[in-house]
C-alpha atoms as a PDB file:
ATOM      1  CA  UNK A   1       0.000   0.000   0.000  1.00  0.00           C
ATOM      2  CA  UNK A   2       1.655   3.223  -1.062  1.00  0.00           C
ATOM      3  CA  UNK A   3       1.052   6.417   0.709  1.00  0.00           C
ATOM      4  CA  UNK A   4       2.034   9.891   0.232  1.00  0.00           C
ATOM      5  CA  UNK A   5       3.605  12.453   2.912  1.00  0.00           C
ATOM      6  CA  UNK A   6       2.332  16.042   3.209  1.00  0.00           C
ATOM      7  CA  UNK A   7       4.202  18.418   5.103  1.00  0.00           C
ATOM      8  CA  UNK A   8       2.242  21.536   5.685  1.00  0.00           C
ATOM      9  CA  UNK A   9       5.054  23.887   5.890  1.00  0.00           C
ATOM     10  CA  UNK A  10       5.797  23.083   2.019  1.00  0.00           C
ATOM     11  CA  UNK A  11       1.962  22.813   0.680  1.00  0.00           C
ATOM     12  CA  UNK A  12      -0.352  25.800   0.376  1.00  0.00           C
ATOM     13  CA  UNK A  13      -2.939  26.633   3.113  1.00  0.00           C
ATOM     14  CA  UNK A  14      -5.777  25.669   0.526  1.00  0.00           C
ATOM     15  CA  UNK A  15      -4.658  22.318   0.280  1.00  0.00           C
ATOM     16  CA  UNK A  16      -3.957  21.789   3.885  1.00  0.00           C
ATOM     17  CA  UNK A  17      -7.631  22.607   4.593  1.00  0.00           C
ATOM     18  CA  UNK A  18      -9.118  20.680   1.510  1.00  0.00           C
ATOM     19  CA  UNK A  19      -6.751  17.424   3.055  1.00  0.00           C
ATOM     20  CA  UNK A  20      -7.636  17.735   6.596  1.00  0.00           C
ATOM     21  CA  UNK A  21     -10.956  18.912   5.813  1.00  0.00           C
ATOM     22  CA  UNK A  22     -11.487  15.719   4.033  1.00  0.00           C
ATOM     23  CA  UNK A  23      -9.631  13.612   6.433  1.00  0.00           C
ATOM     24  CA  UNK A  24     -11.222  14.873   9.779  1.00  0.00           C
ATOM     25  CA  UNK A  25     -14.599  13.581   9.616  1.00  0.00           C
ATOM     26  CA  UNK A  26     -17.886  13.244   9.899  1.00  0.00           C
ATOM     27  CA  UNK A  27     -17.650  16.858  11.379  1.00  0.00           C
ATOM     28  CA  UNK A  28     -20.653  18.292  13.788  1.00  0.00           C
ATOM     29  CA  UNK A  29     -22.431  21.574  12.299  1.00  0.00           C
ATOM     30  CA  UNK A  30     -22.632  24.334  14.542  1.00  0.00           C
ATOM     31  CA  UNK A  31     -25.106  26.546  12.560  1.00  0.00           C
ATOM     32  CA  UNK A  32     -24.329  30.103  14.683  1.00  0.00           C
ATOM     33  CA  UNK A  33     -27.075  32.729  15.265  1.00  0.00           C
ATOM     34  CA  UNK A  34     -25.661  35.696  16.309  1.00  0.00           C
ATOM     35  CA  UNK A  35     -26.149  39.236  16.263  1.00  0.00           C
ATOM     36  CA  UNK A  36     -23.686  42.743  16.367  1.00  0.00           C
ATOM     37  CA  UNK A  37     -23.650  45.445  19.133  1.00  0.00           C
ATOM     38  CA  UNK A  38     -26.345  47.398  16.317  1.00  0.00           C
ATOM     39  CA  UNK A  39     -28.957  44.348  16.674  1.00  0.00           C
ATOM     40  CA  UNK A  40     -28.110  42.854  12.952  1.00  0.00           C
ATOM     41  CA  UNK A  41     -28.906  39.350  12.218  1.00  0.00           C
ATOM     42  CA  UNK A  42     -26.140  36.740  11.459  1.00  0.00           C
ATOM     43  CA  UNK A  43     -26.992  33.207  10.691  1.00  0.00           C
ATOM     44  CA  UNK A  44     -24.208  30.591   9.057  1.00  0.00           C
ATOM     45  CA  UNK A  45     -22.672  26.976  10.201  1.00  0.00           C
ATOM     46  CA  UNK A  46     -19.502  26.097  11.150  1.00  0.00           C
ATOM     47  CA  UNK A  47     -17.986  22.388  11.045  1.00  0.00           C
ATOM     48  CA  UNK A  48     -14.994  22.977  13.399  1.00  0.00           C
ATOM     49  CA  UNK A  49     -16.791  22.436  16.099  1.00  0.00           C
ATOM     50  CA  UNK A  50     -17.698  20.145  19.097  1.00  0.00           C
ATOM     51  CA  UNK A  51     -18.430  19.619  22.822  1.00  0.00           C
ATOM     52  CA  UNK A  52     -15.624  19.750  25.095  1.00  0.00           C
ATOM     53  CA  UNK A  53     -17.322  20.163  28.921  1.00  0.00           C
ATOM     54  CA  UNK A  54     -20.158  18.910  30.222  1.00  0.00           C
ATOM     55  CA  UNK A  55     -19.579  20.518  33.867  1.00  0.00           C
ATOM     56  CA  UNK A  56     -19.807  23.561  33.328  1.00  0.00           C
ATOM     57  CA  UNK A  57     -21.375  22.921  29.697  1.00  0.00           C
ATOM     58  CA  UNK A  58     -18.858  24.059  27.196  1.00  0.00           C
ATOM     59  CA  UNK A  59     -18.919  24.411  23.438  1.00  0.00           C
ATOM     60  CA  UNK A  60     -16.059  25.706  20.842  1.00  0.00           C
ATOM     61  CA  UNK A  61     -16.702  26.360  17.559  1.00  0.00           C
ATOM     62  CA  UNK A  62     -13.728  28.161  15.308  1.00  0.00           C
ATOM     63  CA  UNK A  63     -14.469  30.537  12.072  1.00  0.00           C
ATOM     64  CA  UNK A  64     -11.056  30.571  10.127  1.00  0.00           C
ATOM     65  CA  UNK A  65     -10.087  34.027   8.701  1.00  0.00           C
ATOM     66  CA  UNK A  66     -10.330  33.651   5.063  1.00  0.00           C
ATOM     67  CA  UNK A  67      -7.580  32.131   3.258  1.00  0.00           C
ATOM     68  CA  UNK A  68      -8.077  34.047   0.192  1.00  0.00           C
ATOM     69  CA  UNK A  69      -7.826  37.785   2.143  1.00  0.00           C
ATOM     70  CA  UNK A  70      -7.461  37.076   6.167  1.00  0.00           C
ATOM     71  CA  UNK A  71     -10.890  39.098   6.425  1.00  0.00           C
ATOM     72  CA  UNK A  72     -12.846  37.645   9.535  1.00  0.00           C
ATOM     73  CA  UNK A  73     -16.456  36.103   9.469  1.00  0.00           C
ATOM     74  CA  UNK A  74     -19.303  38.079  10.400  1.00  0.00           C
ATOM     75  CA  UNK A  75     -20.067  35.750  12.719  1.00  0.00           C
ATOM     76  CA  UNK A  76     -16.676  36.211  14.618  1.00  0.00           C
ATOM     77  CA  UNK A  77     -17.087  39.655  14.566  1.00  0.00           C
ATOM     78  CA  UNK A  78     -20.685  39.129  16.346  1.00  0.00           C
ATOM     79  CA  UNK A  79     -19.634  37.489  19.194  1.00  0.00           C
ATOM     80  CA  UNK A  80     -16.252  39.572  19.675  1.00  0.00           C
ATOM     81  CA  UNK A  81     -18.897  42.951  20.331  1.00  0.00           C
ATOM     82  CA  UNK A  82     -21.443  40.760  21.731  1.00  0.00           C
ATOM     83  CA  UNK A  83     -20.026  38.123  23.708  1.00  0.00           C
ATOM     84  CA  UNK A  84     -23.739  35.336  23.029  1.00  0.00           C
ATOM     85  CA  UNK A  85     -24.338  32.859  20.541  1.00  0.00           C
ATOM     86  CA  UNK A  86     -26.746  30.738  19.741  1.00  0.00           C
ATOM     87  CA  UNK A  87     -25.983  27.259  18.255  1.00  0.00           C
ATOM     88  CA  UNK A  88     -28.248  25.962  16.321  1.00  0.00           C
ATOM     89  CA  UNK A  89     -28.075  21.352  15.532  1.00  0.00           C
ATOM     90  CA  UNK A  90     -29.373  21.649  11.841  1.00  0.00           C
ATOM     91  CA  UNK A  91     -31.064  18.076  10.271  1.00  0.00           C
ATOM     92  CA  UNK A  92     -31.294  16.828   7.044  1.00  0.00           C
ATOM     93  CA  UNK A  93     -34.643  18.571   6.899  1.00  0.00           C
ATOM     94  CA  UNK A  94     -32.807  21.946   7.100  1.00  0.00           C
ATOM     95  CA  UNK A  95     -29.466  20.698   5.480  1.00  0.00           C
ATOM     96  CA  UNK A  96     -30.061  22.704   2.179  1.00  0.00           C
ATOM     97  CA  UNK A  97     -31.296  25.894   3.674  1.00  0.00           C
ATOM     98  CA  UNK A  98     -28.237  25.689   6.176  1.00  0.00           C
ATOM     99  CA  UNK A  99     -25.839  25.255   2.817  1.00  0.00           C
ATOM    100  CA  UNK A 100     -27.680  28.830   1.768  1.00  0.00           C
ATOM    101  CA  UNK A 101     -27.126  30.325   4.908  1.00  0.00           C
ATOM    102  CA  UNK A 102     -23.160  29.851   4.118  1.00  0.00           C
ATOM    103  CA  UNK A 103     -23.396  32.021   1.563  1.00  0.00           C
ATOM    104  CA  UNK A 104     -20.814  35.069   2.086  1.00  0.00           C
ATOM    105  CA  UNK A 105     -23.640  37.905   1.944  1.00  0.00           C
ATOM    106  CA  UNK A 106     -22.442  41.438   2.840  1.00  0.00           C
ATOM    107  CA  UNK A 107     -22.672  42.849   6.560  1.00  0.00           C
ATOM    108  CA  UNK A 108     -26.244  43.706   7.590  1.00  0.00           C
ATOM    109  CA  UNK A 109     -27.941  40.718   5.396  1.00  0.00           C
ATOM    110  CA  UNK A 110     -30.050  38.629   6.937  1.00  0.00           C
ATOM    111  CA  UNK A 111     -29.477  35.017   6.628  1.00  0.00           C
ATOM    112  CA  UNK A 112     -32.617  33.959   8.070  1.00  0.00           C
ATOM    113  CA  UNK A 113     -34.228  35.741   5.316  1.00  0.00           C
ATOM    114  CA  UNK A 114     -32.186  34.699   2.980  1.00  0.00           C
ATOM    115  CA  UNK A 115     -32.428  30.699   3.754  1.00  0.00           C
ATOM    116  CA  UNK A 116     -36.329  31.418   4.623  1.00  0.00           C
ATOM    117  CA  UNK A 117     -35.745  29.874   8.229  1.00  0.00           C
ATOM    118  CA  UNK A 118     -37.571  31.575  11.296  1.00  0.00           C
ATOM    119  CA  UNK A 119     -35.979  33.032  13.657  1.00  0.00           C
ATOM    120  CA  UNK A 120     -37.227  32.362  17.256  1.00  0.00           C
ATOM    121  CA  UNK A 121     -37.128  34.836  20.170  1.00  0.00           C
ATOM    122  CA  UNK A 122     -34.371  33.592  23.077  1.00  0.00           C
ATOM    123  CA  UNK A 123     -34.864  33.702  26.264  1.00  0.00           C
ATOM    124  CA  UNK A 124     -31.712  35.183  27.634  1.00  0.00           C
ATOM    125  CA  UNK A 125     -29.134  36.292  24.612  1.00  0.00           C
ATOM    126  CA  UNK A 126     -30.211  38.685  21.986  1.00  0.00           C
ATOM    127  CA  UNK A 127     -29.375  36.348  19.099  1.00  0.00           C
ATOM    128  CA  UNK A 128     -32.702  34.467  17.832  1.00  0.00           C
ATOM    129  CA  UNK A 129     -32.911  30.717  17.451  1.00  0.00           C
ATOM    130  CA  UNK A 130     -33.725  28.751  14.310  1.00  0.00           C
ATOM    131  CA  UNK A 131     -37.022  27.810  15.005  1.00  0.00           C
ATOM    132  CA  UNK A 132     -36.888  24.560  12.268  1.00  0.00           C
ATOM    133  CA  UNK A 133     -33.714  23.352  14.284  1.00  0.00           C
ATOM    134  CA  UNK A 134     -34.881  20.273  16.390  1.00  0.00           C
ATOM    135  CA  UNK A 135     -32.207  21.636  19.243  1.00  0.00           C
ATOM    136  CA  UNK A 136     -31.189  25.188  19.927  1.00  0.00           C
ATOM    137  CA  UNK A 137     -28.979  25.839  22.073  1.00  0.00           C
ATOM    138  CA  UNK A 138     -27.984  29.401  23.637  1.00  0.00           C
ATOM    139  CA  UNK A 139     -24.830  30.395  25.011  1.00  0.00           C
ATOM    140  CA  UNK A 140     -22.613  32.979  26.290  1.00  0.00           C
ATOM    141  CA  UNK A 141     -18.922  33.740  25.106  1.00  0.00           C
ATOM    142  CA  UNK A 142     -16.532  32.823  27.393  1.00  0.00           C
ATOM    143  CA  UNK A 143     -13.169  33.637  25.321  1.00  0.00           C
ATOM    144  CA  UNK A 144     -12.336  33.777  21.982  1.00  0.00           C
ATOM    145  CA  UNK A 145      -8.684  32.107  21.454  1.00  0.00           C
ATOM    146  CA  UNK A 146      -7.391  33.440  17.982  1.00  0.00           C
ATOM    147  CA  UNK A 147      -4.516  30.486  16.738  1.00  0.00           C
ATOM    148  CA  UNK A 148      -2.859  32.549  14.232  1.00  0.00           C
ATOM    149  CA  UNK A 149      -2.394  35.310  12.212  1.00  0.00           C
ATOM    150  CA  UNK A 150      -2.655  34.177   8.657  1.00  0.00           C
ATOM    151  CA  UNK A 151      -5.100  33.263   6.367  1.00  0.00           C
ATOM    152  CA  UNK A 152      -7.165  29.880   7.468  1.00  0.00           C
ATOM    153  CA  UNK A 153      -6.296  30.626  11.199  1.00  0.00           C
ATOM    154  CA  UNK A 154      -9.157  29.383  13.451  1.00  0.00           C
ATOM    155  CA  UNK A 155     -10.508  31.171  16.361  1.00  0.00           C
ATOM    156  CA  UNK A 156     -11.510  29.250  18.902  1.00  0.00           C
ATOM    157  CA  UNK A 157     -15.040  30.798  20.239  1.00  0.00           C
ATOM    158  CA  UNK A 158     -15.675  29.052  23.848  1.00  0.00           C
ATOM    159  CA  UNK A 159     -19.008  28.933  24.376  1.00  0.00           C
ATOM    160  CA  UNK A 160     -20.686  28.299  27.941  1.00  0.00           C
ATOM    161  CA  UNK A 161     -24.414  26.645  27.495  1.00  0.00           C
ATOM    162  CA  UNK A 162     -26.650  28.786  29.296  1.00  0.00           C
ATOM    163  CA  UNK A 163     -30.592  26.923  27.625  1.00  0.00           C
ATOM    164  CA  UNK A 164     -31.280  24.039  25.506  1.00  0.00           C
ATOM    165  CA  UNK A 165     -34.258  24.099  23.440  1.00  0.00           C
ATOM    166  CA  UNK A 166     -35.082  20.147  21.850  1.00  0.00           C
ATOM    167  CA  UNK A 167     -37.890  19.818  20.083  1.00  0.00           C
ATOM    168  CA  UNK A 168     -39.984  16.764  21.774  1.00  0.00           C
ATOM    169  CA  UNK A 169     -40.168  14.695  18.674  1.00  0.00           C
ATOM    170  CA  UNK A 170     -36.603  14.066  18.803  1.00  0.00           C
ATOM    171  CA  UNK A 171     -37.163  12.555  21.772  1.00  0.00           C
ATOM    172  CA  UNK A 172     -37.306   8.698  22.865  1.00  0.00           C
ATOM    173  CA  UNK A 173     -39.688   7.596  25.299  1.00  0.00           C
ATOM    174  CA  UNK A 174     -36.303   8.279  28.366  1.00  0.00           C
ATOM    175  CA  UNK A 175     -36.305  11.479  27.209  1.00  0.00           C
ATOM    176  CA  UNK A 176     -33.060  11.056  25.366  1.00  0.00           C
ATOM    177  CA  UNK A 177     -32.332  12.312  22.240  1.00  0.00           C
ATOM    178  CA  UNK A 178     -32.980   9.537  19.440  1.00  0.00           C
ATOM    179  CA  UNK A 179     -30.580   9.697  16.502  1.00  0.00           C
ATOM    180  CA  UNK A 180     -32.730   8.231  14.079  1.00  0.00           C
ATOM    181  CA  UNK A 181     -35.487  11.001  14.915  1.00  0.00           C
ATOM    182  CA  UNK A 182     -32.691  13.677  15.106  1.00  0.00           C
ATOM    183  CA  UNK A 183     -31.539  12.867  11.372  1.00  0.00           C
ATOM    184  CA  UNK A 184     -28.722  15.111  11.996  1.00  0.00           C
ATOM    185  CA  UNK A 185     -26.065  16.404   9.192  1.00  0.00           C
ATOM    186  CA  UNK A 186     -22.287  16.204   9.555  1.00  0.00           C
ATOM    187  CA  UNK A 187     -19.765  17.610   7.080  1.00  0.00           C
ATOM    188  CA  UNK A 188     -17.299  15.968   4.977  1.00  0.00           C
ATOM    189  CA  UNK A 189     -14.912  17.307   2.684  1.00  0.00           C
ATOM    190  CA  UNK A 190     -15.274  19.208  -0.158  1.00  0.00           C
ATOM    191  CA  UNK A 191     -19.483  19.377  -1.149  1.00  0.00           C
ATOM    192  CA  UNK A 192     -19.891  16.330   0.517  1.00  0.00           C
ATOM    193  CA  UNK A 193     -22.288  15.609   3.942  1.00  0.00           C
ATOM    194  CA  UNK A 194     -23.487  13.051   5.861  1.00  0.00           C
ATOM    195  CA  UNK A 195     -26.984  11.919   7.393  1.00  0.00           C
ATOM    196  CA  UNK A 196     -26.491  10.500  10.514  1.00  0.00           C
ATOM    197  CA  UNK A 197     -29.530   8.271   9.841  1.00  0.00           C
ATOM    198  CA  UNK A 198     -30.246   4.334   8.762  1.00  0.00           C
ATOM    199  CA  UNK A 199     -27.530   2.070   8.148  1.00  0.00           C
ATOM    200  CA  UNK A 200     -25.046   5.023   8.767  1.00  0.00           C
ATOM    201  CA  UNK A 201     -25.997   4.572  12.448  1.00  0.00           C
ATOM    202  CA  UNK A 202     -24.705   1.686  14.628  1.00  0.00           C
ATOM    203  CA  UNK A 203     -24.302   0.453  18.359  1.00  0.00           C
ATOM    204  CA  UNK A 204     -21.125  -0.574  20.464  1.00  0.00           C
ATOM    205  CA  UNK A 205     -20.702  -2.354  23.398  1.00  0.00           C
ATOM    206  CA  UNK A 206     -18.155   0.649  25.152  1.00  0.00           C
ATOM    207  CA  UNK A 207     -15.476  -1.050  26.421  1.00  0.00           C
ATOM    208  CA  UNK A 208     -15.767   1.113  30.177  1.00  0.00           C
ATOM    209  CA  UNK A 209     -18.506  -1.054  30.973  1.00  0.00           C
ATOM    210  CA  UNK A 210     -16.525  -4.138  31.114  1.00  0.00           C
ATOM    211  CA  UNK A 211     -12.996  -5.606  31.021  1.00  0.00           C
ATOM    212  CA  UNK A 212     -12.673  -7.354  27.589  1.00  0.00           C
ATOM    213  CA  UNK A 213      -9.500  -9.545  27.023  1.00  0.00           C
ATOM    214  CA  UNK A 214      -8.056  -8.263  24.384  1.00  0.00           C
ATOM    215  CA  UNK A 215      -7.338  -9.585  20.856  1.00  0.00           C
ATOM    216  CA  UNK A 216      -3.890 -10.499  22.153  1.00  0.00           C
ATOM    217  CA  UNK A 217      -5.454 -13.589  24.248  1.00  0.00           C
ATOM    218  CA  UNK A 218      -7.808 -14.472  21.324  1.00  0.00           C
ATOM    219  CA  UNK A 219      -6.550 -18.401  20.175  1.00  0.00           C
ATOM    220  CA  UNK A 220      -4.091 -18.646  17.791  1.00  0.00           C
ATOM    221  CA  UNK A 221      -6.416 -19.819  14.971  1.00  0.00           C
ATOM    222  CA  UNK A 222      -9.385 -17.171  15.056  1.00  0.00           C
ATOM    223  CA  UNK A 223      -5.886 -14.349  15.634  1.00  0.00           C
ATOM    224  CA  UNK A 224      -4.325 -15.538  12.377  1.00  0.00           C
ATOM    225  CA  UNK A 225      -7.876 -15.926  10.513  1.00  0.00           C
ATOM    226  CA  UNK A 226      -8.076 -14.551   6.856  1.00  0.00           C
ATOM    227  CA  UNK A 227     -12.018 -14.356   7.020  1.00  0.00           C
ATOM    228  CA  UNK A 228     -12.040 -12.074  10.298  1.00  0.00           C
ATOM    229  CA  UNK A 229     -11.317  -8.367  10.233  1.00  0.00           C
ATOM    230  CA  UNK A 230      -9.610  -6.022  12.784  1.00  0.00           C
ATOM    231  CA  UNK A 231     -13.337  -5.154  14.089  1.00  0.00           C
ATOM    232  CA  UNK A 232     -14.491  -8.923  14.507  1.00  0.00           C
ATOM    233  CA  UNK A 233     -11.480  -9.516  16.613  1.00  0.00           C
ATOM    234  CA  UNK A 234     -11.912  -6.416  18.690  1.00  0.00           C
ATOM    235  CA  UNK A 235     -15.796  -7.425  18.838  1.00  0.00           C
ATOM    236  CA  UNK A 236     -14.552 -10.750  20.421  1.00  0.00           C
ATOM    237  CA  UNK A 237     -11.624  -9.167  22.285  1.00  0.00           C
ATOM    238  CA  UNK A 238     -14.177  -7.045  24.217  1.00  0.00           C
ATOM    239  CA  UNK A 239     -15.542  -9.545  25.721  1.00  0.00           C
ATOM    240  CA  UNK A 240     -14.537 -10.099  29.419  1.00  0.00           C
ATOM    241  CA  UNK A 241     -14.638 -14.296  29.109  1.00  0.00           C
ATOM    242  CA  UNK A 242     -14.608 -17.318  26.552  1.00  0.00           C
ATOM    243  CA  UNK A 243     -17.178 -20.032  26.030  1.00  0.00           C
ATOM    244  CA  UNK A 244     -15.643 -23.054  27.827  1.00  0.00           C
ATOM    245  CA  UNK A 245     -14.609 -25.931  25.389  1.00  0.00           C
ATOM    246  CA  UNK A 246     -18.015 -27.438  26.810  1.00  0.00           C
ATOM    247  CA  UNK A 247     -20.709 -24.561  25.602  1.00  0.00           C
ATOM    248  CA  UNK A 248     -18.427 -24.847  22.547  1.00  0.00           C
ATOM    249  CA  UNK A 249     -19.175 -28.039  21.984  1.00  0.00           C
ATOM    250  CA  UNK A 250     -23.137 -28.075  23.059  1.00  0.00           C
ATOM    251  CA  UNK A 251     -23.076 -25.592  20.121  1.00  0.00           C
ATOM    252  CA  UNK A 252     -22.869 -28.560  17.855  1.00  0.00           C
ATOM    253  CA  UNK A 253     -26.639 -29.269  18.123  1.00  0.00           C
ATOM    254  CA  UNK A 254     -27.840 -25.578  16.659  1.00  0.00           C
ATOM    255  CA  UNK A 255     -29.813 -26.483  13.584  1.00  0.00           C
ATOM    256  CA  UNK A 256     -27.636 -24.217  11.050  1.00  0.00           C
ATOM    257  CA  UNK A 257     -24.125 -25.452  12.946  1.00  0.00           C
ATOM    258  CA  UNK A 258     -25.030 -28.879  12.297  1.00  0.00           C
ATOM    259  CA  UNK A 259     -26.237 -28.415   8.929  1.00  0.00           C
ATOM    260  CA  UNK A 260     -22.544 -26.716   8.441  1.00  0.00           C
ATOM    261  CA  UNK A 261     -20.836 -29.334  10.101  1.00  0.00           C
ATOM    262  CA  UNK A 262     -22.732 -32.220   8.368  1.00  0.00           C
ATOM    263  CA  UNK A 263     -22.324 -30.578   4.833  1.00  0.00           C
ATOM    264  CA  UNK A 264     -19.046 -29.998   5.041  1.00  0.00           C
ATOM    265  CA  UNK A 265     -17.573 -32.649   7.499  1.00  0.00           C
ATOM    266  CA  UNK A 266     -15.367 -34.752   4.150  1.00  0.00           C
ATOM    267  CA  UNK A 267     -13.828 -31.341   3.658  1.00  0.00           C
ATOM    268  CA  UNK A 268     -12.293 -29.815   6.343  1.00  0.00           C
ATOM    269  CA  UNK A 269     -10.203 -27.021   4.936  1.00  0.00           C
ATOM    270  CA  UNK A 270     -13.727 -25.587   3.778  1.00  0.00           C
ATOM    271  CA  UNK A 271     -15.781 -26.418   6.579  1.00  0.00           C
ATOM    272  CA  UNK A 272     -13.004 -24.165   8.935  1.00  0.00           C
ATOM    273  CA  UNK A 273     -13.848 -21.321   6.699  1.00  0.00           C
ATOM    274  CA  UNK A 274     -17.553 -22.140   6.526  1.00  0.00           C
ATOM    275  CA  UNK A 275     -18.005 -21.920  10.526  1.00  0.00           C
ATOM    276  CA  UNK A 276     -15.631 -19.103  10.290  1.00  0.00           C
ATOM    277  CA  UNK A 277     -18.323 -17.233   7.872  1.00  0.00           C
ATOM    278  CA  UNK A 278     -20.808 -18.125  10.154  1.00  0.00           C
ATOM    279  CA  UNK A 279     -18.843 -16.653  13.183  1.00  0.00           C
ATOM    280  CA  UNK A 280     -18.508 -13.511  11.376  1.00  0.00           C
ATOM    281  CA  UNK A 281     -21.903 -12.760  10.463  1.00  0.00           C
ATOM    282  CA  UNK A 282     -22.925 -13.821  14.121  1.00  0.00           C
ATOM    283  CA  UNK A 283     -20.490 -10.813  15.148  1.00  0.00           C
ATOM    284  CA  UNK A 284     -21.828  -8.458  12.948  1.00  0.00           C
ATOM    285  CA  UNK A 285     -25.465  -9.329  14.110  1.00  0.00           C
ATOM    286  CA  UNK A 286     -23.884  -8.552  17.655  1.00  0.00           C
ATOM    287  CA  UNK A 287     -24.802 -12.295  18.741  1.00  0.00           C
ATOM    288  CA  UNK A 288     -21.372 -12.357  20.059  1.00  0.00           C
ATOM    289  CA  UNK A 289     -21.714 -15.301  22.676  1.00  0.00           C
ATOM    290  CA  UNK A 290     -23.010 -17.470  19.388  1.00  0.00           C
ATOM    291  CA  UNK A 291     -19.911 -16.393  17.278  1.00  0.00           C
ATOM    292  CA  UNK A 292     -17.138 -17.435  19.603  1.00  0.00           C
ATOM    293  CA  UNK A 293     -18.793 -20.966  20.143  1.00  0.00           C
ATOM    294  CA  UNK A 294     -18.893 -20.778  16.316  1.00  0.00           C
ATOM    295  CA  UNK A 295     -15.441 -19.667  15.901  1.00  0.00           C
ATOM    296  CA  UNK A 296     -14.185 -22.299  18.954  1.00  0.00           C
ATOM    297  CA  UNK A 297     -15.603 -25.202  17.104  1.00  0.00           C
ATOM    298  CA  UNK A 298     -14.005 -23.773  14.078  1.00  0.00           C
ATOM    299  CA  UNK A 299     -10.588 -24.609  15.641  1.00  0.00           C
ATOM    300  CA  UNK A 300     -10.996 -27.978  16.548  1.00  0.00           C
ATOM    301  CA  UNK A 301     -11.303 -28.625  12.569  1.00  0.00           C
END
């Protein structure tokens, strides 16, 4: 596998961004609602940006300066004389309206009016909310860390959550936020986005909630396997115990094992990498106890 080496003190500053750009991601959307010391109305989303602090609630979100000029964003002039923002979580619903809103219209233009999104009243910054935005979320300006002087420097804006506002439909029946109902947008590189949504979305067992052993003490045979990937092993490396040779074995009598084991039994070779098929798509149905029995008889091929 070849790869090429960038050094960004030899390549321009646009092709830094477009390769990190591209390479860092999915990125989060913050799409900022601000407003200047006059009362003007900015609206436009930013994809450097995360959450960094639950306690106290802390988000940072960074407009570059322009490459082209060094000119700063209206939006980073906003909060500089204001010191509030409110951070909008745009969805897929709202995706093409936020694109709009990016549009580099001069100083006093209105993106809401531009996009034809409503703004909302807040409750205690001056900045409106995106009414369409299933969360809102409005914050005051803690700092603003500027991280160089050049074109494409990013300015961290450190933003302390002061109200959330989700809209309830988002919401499972816990009162957490469901991703599938929030349909959210991330960026990519270049024109390209993401819906967080359908098969794009996908559960993990996190490793904090258990002790797994580790793909080191995986045996030999399902280590060195040419049908499992890196994830299958970590899938079975997370796991805190292995089947005993005995639930391996009692695994024999499962209808589609057996069928496996009969079919294949006067080829051996094959019938290693059927069960090992088998074991795989157990994983990635996250019937993990199933798979290592699978994988267990596997090595006594």
């Amino acid at each position: 596998m070849s790869t090429i080496t960038i050094d960004p003190r030899e390549a321009s500053t646009a092709e830094v961004y477009a390769l990190l750009s591209g390479a860092v991601a999915p990125r989060p959307i913050a799409f900022a609602s601000t407003t200047n010391a006059g009362g003007d109305v900015n609206l436009s989303p930013f994809s450097f940006f995360n959450l960094f602090s639950s306690n106290p609630p802390i988000l940072i979100f960074s407009p570059l300066s322009r490459i082209r000029d060094n000119s700063s964003k209206h939006t980073l002039e906003n909060v500089l004389e204001t010191r509030e923002v409110v951070i909008n979580i745009a969805n897929h619903a709202i995706v093409e309206q936020m694109s709009l809103a990016s549009t580099e219209y001069d100083r006093g233009i209105n993106e809401f009016i531009k996009s034809g999104l409503t703004p909302e009243a807040s409750v205690l910054v001056k900045p409106p909310r995106v009414q369409e935005a299933p969360v809102a979320i409005e914050c005051k300006v803690n700092d603003v860390v500027k991280l160089g002087t050049e074109g494409g420097a990013g300015n961290l804006v450190i933003c302390e959550v002061l109200l959330m506002h989700i809209h309830e439909n988002v919401l499972d029946q816990g009162g957490s936020i469901d991703p599938y109902k929030l349909d959210a947008v991330a960026r990519m590189g270049g024109n390209y986005y993401l819906r967080a949504n359908g098969d794009c979305i996908f559960e993990l067992p996190k490793p904090i909630r258990n002790k797994g052993i580790g793909i080191d003490q995986l045996p030999d045979h399902i280590r060195q396997s040419n049908t499992l990937t890196g994830n299958n092993l970590a899938r079975l490396g997370n796991t805190e115990r292995m089947p005993s040779e005995a639930e391996a074995e009692a695994f024999r009598a499962d209808p589609l094992v057996s069928y496996i084991l009969n079919k294949y039994k006067a080829t051996p070779a094959q019938l290693r990498q059927e069960l090992e098929l088998l074991g795989k798509k157990l994983l990635e149905d996250n019937q993990v106890e199933q798979a290592w029995k699978v994988l267990l008889l596997a090595g006594s091929v």
